[in-house]
Protein backbone atom coordinates (compact mmCIF):
# COMPACT_ATOMS: atom_id res chain seq x y z
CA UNK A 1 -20.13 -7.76 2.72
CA UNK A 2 -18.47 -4.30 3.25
CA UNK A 3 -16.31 -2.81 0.80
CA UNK A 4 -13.62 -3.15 3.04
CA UNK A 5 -13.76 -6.81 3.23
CA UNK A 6 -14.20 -7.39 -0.12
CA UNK A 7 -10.45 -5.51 -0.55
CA UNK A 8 -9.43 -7.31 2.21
CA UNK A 9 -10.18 -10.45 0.34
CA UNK A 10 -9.32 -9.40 -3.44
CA UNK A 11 -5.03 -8.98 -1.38
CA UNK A 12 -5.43 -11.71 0.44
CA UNK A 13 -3.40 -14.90 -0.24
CA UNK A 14 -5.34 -17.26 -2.65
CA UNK A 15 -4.20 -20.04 -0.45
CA UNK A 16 -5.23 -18.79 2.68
CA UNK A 17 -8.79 -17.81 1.14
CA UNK A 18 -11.45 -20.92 2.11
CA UNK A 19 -14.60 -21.77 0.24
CA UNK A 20 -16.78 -19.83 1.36
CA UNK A 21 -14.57 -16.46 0.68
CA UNK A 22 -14.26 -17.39 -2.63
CA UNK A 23 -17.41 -17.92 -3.61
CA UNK A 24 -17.89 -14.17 -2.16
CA UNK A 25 -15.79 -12.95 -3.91
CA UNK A 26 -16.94 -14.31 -6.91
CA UNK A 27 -20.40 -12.95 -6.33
CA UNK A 28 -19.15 -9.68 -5.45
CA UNK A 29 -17.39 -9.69 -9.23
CA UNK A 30 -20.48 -11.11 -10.40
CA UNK A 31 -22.96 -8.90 -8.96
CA UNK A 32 -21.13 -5.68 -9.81
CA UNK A 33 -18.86 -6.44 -13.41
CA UNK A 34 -17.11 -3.18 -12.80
CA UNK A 35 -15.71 -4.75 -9.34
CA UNK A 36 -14.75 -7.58 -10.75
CA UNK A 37 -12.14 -5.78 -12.76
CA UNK A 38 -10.95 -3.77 -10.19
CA UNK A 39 -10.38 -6.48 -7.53
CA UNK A 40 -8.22 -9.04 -10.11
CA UNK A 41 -6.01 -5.73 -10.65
CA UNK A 42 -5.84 -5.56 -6.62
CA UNK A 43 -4.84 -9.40 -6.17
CA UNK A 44 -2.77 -9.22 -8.97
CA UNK A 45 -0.89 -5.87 -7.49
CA UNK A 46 -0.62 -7.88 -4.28
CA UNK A 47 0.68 -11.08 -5.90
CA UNK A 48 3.65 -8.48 -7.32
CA UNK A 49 4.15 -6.70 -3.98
CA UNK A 50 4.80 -10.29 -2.29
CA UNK A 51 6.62 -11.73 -5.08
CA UNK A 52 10.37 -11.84 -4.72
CA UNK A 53 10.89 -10.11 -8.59
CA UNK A 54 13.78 -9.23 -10.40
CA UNK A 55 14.00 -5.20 -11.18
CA UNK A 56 13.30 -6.24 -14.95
CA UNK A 57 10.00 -8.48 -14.04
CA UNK A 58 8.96 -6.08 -11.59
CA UNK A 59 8.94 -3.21 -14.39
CA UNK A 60 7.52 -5.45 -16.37
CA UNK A 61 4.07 -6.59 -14.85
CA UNK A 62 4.22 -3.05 -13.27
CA UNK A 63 3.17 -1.53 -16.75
CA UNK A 64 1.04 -4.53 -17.74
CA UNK A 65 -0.85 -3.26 -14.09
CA UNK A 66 -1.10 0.23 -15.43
CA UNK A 67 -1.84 -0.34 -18.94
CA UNK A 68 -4.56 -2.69 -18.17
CA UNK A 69 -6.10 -0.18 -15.15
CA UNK A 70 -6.36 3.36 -17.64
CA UNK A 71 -9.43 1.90 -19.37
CA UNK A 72 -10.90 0.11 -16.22
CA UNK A 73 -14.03 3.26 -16.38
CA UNK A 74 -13.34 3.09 -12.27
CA UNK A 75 -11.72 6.98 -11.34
CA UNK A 76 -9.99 5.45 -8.12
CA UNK A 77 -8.25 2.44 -10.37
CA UNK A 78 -7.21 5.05 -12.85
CA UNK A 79 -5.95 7.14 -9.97
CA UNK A 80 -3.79 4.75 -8.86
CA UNK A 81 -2.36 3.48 -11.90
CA UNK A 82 -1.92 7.39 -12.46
CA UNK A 83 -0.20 7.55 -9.74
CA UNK A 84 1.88 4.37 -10.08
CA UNK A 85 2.99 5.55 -13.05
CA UNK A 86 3.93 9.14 -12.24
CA UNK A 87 6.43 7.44 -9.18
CA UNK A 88 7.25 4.03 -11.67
CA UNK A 89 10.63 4.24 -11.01
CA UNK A 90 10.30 4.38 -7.28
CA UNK A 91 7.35 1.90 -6.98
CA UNK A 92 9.89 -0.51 -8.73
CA UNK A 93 12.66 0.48 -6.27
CA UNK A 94 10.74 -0.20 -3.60
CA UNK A 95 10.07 -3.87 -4.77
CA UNK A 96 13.52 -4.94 -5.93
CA UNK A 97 15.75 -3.23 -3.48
CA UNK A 98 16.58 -4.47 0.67
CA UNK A 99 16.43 -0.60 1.91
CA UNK A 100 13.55 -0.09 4.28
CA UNK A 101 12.73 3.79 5.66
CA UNK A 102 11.38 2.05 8.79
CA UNK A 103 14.18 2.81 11.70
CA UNK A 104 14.20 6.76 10.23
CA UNK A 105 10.08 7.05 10.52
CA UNK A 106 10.36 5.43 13.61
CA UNK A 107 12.50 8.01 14.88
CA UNK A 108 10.47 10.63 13.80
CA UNK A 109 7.81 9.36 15.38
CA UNK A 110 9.16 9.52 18.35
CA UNK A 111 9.80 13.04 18.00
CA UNK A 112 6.55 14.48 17.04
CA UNK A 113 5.18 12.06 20.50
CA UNK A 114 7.43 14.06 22.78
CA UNK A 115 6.62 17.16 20.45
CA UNK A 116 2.96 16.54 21.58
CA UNK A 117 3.31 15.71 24.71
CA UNK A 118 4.70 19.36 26.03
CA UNK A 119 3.01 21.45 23.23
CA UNK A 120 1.85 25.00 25.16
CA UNK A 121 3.42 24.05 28.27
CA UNK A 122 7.02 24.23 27.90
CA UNK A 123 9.67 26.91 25.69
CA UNK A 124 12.37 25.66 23.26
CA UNK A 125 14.95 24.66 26.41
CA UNK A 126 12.63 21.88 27.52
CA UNK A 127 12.15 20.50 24.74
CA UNK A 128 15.42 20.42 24.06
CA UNK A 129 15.88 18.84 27.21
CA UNK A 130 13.42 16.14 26.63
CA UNK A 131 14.74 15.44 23.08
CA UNK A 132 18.42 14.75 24.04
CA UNK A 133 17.53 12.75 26.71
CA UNK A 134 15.23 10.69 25.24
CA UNK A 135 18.15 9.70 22.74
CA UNK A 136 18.08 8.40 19.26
């Protein structure tokens, strides 16, 4: 098993996991005790990112996450919860509120394709050109 599809299996739904991918997953936490650790923290941040949470439970099981990932002895676990906890009140923004960013990066997108697209063969005026007529 790759490490990639052991993560893929540590966030995926325990309902939709069969048999036979959890027994490898338990064998992968078995056969490497520092894993094991680090993939229940990765289900268990993936249970919170689907869960439909409250801005107080989200907080919540948030720092449980972080406090429970410092001592983990894995550098990329304790980089993350680092990390989480540096942006906390963002992270826990992102899971209570509706707003999504996705229409705005879209649009940039967009942008930086055309950018591309006539980089070293056209001057300011065309790509103005391009830009307005492209739309939003």
């Amino acid at each position: 098993m790759t490490p990639g599809q052991a993560a893929g299996l540590a966030v995926a739904r325990p309902e939709n996991r069969g048999p036979r991918e959890q027994e490898a997953l338990a064998q992968v936490g078995s056969l490497h005790p520092q894993l094991h650790g680090a993939l229940a923290r990765s289900s268990s941040f993936a249970a919170l990112l689907r869960s439909p949470s409250g801005a107080l439970e989200a907080a919540e099981h948030l720092r449980e996450g972080i406090t429970q990932a410092r001592p983990s002895g894995l550098p990329e676990v304790q980089g993350v919860a680092a990390t989480l906890s540096h942006d906390k009140d963002a992270v826990i923004a992102a899971l209570t509120l509706p707003y999504s960013h996705g229409q705005t990066a879209g649009c940039i997108t967009k942008r930086k394709l055309l950018k591309r697209s006539l980089y070293g063969r056209a001057k300011l005026d065309l790509l103005r050109a391009r830009v307005l007529s492209a739309g939003s």
